[in-house]
C-alpha atoms as a PDB file:
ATOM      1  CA  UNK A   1      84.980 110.232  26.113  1.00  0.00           C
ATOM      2  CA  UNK A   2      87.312 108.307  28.430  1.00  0.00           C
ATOM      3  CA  UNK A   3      90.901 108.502  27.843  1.00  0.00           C
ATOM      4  CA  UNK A   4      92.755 105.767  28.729  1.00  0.00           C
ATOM      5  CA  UNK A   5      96.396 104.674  30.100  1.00  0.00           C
ATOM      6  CA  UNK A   6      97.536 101.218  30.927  1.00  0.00           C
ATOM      7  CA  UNK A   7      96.328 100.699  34.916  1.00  0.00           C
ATOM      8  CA  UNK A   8      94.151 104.509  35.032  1.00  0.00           C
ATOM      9  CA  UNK A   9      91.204 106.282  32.984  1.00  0.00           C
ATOM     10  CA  UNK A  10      89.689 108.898  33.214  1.00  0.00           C
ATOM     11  CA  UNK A  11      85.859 109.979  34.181  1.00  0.00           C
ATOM     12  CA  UNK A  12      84.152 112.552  31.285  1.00  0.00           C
ATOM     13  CA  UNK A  13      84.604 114.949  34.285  1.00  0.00           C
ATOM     14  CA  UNK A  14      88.158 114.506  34.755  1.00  0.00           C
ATOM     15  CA  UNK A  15      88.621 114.548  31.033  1.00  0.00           C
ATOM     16  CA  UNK A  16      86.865 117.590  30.597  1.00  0.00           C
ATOM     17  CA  UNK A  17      88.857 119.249  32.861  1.00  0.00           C
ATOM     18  CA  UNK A  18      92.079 118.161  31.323  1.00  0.00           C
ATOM     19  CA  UNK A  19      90.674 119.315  27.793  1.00  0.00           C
ATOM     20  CA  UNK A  20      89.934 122.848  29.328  1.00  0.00           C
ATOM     21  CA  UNK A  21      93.381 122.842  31.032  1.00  0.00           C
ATOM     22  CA  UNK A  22      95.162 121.713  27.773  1.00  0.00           C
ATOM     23  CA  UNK A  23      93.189 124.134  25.598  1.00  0.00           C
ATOM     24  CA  UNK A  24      93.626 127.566  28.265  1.00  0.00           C
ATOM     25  CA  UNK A  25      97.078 126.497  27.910  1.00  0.00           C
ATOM     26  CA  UNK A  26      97.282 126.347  23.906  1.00  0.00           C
ATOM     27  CA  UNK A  27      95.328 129.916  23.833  1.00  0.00           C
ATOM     28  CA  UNK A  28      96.590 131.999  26.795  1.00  0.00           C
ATOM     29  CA  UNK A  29     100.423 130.872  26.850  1.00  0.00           C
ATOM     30  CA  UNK A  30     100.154 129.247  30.508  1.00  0.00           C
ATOM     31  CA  UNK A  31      97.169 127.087  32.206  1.00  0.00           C
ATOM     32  CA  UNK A  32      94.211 127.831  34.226  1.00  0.00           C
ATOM     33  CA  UNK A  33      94.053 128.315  38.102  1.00  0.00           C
ATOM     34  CA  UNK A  34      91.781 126.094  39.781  1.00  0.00           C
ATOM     35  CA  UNK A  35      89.259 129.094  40.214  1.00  0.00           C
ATOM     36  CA  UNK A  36      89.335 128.964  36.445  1.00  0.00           C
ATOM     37  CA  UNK A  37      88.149 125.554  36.419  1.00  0.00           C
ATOM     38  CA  UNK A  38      85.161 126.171  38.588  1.00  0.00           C
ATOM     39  CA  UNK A  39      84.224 128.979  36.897  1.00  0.00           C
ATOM     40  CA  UNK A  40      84.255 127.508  33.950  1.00  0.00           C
ATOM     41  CA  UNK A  41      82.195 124.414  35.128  1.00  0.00           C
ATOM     42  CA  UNK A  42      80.304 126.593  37.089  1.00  0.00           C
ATOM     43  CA  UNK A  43      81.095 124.248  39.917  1.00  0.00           C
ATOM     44  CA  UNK A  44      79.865 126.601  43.321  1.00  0.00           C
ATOM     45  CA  UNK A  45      82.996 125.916  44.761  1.00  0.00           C
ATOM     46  CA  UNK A  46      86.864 125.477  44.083  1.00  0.00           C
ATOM     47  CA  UNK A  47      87.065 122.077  45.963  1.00  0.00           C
ATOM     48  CA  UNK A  48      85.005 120.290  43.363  1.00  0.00           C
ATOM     49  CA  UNK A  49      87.704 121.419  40.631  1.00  0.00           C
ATOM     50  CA  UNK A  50      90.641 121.291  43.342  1.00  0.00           C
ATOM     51  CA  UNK A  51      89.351 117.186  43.578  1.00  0.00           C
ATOM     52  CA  UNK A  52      89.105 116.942  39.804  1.00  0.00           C
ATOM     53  CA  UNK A  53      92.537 118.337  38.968  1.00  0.00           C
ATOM     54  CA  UNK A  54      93.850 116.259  42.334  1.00  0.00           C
ATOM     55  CA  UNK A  55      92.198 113.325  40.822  1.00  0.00           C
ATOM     56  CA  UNK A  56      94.510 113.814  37.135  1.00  0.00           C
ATOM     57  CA  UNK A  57      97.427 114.166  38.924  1.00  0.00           C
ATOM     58  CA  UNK A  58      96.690 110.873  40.874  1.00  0.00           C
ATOM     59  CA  UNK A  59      96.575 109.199  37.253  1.00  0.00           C
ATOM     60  CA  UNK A  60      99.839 110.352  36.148  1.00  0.00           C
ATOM     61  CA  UNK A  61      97.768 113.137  33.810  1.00  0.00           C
ATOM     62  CA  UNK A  62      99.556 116.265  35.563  1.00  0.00           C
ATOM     63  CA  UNK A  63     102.019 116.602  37.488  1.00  0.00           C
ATOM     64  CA  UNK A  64     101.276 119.025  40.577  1.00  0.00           C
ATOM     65  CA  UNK A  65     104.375 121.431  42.247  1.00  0.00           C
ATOM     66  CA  UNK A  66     103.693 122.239  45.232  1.00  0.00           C
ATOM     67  CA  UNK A  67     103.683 125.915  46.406  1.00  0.00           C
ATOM     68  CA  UNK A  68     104.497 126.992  42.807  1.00  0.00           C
ATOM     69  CA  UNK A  69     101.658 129.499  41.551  1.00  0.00           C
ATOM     70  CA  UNK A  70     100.361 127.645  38.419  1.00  0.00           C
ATOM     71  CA  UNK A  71     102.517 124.185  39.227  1.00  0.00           C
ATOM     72  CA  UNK A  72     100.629 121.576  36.743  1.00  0.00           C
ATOM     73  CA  UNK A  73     102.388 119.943  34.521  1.00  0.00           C
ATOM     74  CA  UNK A  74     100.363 117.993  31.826  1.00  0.00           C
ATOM     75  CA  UNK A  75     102.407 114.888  31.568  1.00  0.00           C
ATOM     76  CA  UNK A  76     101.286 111.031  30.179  1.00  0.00           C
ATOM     77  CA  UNK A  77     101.386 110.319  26.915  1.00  0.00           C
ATOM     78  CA  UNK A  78     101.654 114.129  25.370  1.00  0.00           C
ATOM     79  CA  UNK A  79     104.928 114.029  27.112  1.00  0.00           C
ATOM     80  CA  UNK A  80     106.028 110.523  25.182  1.00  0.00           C
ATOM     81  CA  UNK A  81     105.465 112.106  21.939  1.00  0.00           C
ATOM     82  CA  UNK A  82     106.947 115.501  22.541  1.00  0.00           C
ATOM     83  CA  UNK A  83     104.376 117.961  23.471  1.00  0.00           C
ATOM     84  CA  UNK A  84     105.602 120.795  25.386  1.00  0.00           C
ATOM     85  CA  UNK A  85     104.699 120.835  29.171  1.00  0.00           C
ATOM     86  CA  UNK A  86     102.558 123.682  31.168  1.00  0.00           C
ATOM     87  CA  UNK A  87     101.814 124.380  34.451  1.00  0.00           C
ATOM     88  CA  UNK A  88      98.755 125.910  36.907  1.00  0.00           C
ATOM     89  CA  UNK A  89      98.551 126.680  40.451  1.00  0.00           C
ATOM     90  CA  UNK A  90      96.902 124.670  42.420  1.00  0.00           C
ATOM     91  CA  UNK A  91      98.262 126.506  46.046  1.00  0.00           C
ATOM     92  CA  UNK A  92      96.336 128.777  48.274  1.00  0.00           C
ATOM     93  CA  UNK A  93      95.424 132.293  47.102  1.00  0.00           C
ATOM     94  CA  UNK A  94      95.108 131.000  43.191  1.00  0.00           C
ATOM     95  CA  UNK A  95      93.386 133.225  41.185  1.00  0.00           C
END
């Protein structure tokens, strides 16, 4: 699936990874570091998730604060019709 926005869209990669981040959020309370992300890819490395979730917030998908441990927001449309707003550390050290 490719979820689209007016000038962006997303890859099935990049969506996937938004799904996963939207659904740790819905069942744990808060989202998932960017370890979490490779793990659950099973990407060997956190740079291929790090690039994914760099490549959402690029989009206007999340929103990243920096040096905040867990600092994504989900934003776009979710955000135009009211859904609440999580975040997930992207910074060094994540776990």
């Amino acid at each position: 699936m490719i979820i689209e926005t007016p000038n962006e869209h997303l890859t099935p990669r990049q969506s996937d990874v938004l799904e996963f981040i939207e659904a740790s959020i819905k069942s744990n309370g808060y989202a998932p570091s960017v370890r979490d992300v490779a793990r659950n890819f099973n990407y060997q490395s956190t740079r291929t998730a790090a690039e994914l979730i760099n490549a959402l917030n690029e989009k206007g998908f999340i929103n990243i604060a920096p040096g905040i441990a867990r600092g994504i927001r989900v934003i776009n449309q979710r955000q135009e019709t009211g859904m609440p707003q999580f975040a997930v550390n992207l910074g060094r050290g994540a776990t």
